[in-house]
C-alpha atoms as a PDB file:
ATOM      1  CA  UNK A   1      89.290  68.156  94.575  1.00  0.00           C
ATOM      2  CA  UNK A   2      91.178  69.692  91.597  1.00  0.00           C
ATOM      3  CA  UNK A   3      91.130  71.770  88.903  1.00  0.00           C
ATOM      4  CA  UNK A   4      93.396  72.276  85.650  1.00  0.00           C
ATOM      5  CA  UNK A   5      94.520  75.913  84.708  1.00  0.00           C
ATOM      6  CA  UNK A   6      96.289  76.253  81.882  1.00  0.00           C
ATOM      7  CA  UNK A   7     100.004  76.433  80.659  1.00  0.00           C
ATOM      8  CA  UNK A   8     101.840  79.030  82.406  1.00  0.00           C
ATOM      9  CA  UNK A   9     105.321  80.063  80.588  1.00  0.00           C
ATOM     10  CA  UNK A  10     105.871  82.640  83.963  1.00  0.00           C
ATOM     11  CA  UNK A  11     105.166  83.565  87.177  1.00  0.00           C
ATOM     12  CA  UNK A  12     103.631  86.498  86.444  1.00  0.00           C
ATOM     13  CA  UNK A  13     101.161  84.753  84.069  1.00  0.00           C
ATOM     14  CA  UNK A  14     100.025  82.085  87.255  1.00  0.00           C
ATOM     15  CA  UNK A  15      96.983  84.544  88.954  1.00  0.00           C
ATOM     16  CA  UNK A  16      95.026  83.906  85.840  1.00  0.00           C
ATOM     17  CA  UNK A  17      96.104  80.304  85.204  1.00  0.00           C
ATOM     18  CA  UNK A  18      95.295  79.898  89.307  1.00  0.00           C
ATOM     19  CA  UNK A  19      91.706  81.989  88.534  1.00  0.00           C
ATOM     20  CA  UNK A  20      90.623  79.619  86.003  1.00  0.00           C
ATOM     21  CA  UNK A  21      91.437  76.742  88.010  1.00  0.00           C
ATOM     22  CA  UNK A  22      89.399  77.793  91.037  1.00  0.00           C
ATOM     23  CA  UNK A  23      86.508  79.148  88.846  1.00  0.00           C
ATOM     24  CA  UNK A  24      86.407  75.482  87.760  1.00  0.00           C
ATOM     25  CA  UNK A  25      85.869  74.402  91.441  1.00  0.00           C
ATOM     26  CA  UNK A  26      83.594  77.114  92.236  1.00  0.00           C
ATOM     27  CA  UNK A  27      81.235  76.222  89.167  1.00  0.00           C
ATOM     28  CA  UNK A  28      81.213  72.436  90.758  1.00  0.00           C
ATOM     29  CA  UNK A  29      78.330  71.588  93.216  1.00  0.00           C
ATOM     30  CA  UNK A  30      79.834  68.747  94.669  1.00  0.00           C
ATOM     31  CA  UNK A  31      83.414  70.701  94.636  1.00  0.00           C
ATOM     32  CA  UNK A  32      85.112  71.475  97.574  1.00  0.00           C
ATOM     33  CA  UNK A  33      88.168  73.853  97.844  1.00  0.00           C
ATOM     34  CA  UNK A  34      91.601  73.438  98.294  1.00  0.00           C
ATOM     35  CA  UNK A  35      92.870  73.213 101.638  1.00  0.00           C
ATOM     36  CA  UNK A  36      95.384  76.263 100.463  1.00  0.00           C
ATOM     37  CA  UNK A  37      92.393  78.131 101.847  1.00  0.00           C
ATOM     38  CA  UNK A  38      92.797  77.281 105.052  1.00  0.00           C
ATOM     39  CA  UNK A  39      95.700  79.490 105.678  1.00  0.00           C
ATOM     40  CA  UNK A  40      97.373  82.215 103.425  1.00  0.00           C
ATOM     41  CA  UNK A  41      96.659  82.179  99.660  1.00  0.00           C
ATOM     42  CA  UNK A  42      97.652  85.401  98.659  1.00  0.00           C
ATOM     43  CA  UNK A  43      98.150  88.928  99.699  1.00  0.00           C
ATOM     44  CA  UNK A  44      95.482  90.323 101.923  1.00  0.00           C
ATOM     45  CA  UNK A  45      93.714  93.955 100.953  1.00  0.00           C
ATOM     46  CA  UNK A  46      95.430  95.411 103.697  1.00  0.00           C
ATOM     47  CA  UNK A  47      98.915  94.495 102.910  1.00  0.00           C
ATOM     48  CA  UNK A  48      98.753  95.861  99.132  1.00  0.00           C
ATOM     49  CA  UNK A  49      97.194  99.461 100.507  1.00  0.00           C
ATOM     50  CA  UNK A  50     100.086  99.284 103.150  1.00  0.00           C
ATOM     51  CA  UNK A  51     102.295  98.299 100.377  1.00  0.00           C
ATOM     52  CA  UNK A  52     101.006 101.023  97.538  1.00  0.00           C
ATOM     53  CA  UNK A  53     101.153 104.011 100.926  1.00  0.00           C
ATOM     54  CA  UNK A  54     105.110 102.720 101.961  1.00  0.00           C
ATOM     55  CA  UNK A  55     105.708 103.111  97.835  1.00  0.00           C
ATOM     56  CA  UNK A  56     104.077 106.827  98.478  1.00  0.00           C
ATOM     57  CA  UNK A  57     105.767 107.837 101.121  1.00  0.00           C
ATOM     58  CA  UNK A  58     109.152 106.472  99.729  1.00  0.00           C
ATOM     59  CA  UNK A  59     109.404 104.426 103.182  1.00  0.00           C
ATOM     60  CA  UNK A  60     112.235 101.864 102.211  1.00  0.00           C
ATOM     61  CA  UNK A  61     112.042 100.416 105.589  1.00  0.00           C
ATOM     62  CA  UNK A  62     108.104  99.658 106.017  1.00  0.00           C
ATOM     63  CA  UNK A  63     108.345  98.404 102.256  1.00  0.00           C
ATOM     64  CA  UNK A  64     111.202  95.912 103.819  1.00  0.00           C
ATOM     65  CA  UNK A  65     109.654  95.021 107.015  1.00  0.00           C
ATOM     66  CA  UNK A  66     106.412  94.651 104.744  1.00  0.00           C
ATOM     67  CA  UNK A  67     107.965  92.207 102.324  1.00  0.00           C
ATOM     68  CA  UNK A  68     109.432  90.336 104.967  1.00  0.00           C
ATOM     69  CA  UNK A  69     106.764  89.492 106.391  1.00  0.00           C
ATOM     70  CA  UNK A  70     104.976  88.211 103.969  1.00  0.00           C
ATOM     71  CA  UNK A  71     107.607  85.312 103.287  1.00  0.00           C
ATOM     72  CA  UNK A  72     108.057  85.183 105.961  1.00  0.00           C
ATOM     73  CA  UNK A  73     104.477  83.473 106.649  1.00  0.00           C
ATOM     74  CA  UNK A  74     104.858  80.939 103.552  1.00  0.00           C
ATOM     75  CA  UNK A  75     108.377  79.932 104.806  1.00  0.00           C
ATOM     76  CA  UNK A  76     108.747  76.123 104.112  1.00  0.00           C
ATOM     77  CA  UNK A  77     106.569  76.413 100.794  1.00  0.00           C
ATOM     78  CA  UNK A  78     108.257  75.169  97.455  1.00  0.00           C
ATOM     79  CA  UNK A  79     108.692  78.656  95.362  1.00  0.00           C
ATOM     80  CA  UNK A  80     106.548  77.106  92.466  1.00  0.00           C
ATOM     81  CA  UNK A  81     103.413  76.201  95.240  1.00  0.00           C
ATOM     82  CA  UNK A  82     100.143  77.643  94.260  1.00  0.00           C
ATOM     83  CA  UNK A  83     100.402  80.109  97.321  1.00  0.00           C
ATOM     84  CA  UNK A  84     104.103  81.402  96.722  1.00  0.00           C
ATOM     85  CA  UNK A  85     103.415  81.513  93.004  1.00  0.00           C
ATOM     86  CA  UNK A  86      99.938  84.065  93.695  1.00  0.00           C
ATOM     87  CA  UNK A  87     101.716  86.209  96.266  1.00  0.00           C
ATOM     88  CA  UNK A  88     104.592  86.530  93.717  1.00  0.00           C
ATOM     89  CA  UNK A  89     101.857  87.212  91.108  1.00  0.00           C
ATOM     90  CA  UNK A  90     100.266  90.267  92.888  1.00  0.00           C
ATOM     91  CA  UNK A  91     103.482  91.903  94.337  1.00  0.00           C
ATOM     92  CA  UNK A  92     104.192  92.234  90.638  1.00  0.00           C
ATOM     93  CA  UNK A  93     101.113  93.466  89.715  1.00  0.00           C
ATOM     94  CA  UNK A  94     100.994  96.040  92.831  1.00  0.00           C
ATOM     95  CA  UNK A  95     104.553  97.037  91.482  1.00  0.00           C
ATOM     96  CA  UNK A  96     103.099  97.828  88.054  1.00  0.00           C
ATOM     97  CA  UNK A  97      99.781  99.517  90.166  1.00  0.00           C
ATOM     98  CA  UNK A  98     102.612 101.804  91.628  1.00  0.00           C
ATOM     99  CA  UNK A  99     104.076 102.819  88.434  1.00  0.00           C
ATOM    100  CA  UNK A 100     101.055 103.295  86.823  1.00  0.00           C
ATOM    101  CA  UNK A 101      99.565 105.694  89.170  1.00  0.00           C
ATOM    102  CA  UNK A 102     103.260 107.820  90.225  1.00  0.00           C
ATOM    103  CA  UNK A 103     105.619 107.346  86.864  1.00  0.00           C
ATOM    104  CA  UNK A 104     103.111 107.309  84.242  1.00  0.00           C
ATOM    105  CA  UNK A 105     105.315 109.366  81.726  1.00  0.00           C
ATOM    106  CA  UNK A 106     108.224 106.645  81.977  1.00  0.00           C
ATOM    107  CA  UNK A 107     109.823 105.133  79.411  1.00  0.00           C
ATOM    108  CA  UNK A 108     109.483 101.310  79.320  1.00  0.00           C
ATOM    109  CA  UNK A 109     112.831 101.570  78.650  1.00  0.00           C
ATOM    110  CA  UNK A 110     114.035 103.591  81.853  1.00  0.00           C
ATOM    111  CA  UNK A 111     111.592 101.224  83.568  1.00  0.00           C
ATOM    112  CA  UNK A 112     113.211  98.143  82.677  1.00  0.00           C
ATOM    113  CA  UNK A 113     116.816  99.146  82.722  1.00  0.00           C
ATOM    114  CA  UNK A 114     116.348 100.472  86.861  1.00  0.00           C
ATOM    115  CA  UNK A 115     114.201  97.231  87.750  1.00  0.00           C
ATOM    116  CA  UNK A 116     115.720  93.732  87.713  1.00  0.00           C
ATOM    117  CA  UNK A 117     114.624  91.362  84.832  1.00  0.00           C
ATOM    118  CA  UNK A 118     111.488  89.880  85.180  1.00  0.00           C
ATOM    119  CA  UNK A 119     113.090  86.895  83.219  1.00  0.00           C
ATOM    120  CA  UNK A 120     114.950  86.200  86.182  1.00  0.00           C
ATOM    121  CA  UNK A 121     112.044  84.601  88.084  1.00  0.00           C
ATOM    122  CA  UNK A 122     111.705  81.701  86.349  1.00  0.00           C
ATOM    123  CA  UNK A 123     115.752  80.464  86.934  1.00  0.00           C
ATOM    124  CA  UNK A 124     114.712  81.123  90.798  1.00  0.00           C
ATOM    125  CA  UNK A 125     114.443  77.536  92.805  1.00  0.00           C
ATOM    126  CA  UNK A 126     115.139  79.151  96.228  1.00  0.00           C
ATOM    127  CA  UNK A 127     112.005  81.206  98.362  1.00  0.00           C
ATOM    128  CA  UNK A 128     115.213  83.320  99.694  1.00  0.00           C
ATOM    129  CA  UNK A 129     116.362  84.374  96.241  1.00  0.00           C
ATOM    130  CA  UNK A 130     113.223  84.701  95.644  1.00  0.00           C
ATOM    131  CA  UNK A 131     111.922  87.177  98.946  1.00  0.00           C
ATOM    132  CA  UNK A 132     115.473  89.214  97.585  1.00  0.00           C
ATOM    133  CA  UNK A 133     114.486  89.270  93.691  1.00  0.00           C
ATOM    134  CA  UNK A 134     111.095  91.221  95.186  1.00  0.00           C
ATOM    135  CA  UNK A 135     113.247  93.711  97.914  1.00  0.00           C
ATOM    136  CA  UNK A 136     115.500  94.083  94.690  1.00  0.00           C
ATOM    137  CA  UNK A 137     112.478  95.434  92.449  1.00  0.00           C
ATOM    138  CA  UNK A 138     110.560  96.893  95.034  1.00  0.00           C
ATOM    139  CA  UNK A 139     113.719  98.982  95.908  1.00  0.00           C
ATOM    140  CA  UNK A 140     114.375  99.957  92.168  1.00  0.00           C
ATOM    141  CA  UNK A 141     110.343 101.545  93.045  1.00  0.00           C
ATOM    142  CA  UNK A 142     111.374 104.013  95.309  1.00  0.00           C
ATOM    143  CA  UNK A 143     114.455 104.710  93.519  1.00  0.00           C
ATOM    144  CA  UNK A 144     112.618 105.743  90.308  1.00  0.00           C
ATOM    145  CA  UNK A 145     110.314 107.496  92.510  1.00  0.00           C
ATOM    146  CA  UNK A 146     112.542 109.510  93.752  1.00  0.00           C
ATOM    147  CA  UNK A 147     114.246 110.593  90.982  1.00  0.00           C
ATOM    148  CA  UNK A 148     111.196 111.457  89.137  1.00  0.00           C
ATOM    149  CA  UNK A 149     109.562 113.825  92.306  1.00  0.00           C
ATOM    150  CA  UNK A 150     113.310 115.344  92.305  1.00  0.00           C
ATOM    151  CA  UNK A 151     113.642 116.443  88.649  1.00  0.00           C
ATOM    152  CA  UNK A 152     112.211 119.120  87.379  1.00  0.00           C
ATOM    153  CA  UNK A 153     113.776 122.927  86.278  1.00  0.00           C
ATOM    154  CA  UNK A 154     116.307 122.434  89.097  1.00  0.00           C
ATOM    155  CA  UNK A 155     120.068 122.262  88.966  1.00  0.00           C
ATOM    156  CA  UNK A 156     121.981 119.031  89.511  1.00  0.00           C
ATOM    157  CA  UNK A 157     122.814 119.977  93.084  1.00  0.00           C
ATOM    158  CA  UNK A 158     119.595 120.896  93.414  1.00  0.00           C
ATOM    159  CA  UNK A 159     118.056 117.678  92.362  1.00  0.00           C
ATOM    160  CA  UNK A 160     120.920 116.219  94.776  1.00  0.00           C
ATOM    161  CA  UNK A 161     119.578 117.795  97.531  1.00  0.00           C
ATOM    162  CA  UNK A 162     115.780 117.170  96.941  1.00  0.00           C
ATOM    163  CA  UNK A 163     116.718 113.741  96.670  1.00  0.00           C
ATOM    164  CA  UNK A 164     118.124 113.582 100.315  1.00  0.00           C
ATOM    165  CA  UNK A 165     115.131 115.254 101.312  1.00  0.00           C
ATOM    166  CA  UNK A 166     112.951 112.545  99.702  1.00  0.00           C
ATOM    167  CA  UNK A 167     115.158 109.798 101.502  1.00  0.00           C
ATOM    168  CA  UNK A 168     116.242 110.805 104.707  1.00  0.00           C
ATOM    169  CA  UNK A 169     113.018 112.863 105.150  1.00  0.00           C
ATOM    170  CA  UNK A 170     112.169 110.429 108.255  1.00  0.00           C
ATOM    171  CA  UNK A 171     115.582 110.813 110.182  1.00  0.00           C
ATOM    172  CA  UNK A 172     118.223 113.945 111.200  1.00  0.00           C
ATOM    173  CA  UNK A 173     118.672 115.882 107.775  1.00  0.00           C
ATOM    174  CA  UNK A 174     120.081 119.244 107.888  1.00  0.00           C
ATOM    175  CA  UNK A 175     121.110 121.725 104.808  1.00  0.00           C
ATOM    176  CA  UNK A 176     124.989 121.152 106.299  1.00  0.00           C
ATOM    177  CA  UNK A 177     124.283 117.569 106.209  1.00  0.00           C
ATOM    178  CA  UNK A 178     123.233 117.750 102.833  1.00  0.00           C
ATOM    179  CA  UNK A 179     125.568 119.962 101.498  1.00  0.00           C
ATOM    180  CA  UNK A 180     128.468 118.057 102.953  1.00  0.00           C
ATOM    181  CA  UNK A 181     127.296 114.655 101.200  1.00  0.00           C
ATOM    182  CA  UNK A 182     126.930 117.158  97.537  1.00  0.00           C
ATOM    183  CA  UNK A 183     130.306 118.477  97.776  1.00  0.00           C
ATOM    184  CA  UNK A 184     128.754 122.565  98.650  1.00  0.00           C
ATOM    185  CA  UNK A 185     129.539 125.015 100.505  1.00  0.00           C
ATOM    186  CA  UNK A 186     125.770 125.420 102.595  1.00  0.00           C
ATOM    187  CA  UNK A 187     125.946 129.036 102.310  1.00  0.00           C
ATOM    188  CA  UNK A 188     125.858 128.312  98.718  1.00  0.00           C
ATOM    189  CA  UNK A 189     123.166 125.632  98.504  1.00  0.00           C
ATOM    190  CA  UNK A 190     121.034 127.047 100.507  1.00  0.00           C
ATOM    191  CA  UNK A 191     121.038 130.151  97.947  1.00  0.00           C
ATOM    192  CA  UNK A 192     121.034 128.433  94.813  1.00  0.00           C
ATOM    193  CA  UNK A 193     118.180 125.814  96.688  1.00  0.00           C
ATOM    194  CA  UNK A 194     115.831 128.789  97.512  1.00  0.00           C
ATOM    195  CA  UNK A 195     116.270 130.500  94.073  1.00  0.00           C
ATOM    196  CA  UNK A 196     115.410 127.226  92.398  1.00  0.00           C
ATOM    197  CA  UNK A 197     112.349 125.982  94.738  1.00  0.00           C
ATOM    198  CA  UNK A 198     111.195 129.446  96.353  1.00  0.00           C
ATOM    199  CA  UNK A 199     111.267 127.659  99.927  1.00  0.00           C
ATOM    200  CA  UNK A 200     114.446 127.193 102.227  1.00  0.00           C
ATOM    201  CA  UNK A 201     116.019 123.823 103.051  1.00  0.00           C
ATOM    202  CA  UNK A 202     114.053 123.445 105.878  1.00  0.00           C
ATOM    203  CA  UNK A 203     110.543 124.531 104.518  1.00  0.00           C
ATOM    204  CA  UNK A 204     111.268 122.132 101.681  1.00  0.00           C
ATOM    205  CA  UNK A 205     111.535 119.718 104.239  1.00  0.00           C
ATOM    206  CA  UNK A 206     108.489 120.345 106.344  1.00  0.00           C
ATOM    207  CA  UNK A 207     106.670 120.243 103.273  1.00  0.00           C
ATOM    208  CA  UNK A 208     107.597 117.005 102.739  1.00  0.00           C
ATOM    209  CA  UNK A 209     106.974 115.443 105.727  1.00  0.00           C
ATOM    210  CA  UNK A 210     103.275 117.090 105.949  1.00  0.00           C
ATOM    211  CA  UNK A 211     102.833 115.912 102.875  1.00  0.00           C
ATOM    212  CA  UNK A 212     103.783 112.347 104.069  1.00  0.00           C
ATOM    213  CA  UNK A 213     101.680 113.129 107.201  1.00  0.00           C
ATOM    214  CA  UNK A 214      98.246 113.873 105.320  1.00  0.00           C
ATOM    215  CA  UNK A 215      99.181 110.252 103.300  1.00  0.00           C
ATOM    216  CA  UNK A 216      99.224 108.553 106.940  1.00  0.00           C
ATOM    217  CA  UNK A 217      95.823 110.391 108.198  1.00  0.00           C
ATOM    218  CA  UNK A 218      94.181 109.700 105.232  1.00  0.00           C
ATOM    219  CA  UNK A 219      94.938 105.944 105.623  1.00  0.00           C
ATOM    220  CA  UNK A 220      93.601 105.545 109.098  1.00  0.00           C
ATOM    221  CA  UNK A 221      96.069 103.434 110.093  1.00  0.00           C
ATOM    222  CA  UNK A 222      98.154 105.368 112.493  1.00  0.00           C
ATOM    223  CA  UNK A 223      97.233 107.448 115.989  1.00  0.00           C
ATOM    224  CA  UNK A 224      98.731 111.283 114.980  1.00  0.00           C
ATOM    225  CA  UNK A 225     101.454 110.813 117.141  1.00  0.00           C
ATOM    226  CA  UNK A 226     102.720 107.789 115.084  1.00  0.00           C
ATOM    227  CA  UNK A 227     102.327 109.701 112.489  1.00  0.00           C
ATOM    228  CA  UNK A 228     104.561 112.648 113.370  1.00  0.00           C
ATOM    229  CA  UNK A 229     107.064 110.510 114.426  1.00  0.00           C
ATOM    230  CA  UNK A 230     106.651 108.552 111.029  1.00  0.00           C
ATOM    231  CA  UNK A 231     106.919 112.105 109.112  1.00  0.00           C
ATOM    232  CA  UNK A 232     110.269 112.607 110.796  1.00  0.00           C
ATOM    233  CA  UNK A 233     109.160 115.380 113.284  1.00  0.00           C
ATOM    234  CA  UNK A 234     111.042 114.385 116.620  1.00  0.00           C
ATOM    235  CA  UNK A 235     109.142 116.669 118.969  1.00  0.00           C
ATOM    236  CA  UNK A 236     105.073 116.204 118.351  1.00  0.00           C
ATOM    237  CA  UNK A 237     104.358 120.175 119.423  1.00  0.00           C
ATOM    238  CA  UNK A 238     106.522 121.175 116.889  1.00  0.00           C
ATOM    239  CA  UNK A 239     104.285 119.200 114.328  1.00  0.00           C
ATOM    240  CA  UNK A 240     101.413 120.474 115.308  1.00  0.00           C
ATOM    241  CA  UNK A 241     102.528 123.713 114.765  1.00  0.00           C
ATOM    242  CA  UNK A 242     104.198 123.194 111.542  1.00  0.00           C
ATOM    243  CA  UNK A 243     100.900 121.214 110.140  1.00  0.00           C
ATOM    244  CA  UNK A 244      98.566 124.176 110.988  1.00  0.00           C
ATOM    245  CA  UNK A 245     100.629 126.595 109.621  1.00  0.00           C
ATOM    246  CA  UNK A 246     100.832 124.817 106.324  1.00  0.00           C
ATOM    247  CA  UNK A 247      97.134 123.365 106.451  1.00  0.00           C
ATOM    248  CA  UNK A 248      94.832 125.959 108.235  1.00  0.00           C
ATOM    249  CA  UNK A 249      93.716 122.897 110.480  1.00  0.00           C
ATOM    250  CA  UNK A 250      94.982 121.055 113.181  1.00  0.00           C
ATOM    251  CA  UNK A 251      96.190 117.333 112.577  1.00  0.00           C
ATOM    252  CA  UNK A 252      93.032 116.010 114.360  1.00  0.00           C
ATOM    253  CA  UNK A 253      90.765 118.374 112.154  1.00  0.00           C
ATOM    254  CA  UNK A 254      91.801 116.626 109.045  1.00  0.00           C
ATOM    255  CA  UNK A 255      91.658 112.777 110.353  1.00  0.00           C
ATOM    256  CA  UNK A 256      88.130 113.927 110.876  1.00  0.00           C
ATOM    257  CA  UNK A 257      87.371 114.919 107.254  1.00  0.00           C
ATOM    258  CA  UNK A 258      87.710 118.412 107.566  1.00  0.00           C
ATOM    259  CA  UNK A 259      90.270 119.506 104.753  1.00  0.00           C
ATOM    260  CA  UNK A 260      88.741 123.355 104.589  1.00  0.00           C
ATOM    261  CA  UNK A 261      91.569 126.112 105.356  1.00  0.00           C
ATOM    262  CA  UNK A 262      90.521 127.943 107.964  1.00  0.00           C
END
């Protein structure tokens, strides 16, 4: 069976064209649906919360593993296929979820000049070009994520070394570290970083990664010592400590609801 949509002039204009189409099935008794169902038609639930928390978290590598996967199960398809065209739909419209609910006080213009050009998608013939189009944009995300949770009444070095914090929060960063890629002396940064924030280097980055860590308990996805490891704590003891200190509770208190300081 099929059913006309209407006229698309882009992609990101198919998941209604696709919605009429398959309301027009639906509202057929003797209509059966496409065989498209049968195997992947579009994102699943689970892959756009897993998406929106890897935006959150500014995790460039889940949002890459993430992204890869999902071509990576409609490999073979034509880029203008009902399926590729959908999934392309709602990774846009997750995007625009993202900015909505983290960058709300952004320009259009900032938005448009850090993100590729939507345009683009319609000159793309090639599922690769099009799988690095969406790691393109995606990335431009987390970079204007970033930047935003970095500014504020800080200095530029300042807002230099937040922004290390924000990216390398999951690996080995260290005020030297981060001083050596600003250009500082750390005896100076790590003055100038707790006169400007009221927290060392390190507490800055603690926060951080509890922060992250709450994001990953509330999810339900991950055991607690996925999590810590996730958060960038190499030694789980050490996260325990620093999560009760800074929460009242233990890690395992707060998976199970309880978000009252003790």
């Amino acid at each position: 069976m099929a059913a006309p949509g209407y006229a698309c002039g882009s992609l990101a204009q198919f998941a209604a064209s696709y919605g009429a189409a398959v309301g027009a099935l639906d509202a057929s008794p003797t209509a059966e649906r496409p065989s498209l169902f049968n195997g992947r038609v579009s994102l699943t639930i689970e892959e756009q919360k897993e998406l929106l928390l890897s935006i959150e978290r500014l995790d460039k590598e889940g949002m890459h593993q993430l992204l890869a996967s999902v071509f990576s199960s409609v490999r073979g398809q034509p880029v203008h296929s009902q399926t590729v065209q959908m999934i392309v739909s709602e990774l846009l419209h997750t995007g625009d979820k993202a900015i909505k609910k983290w960058m709300p006080t952004l320009s259009s213009e900032a938005i448009e000049s850090a993100l590729p050009s939507r345009a683009d998608l319609g000159k793309i013939a090639e599922l690769n070009a099009l799988e690095l189009w969406l790691q393109a944009y995606y990335a431009g995300l987390l970079k204007l994520l970033k930047s935003q949770r970095a500014n504020g009444p800080y200095s530029r070095h300042v807002s230099q070394a937040i922004e290390l914090i924000l990216e390398k929060y999951q690996g080995y960063i260290t005020l030297e570290l981060a001083a050596g890629a600003i250009g500082l002396n750390p005896s100076y940064l790590s003055r100038i970083f707790k006169e400007e924030t009221h927290a060392t280097f390190s507490e800055y980055l603690n926060r951080v990664r509890i922060d992250v860590s709450c994001k990953l308990l509330e999810s339900g996805r991950y055991s607690i010592k996925q999590i810590s490891t996730q958060a960038g704590f190499a030694n789980y003891n050490y996260f325990f400590k620093v999560f009760k200190e800074m929460k009242g509770i233990t890690p395992q208190a707060y998976l199970n609801g309880d978000r009252t300081v003790k």
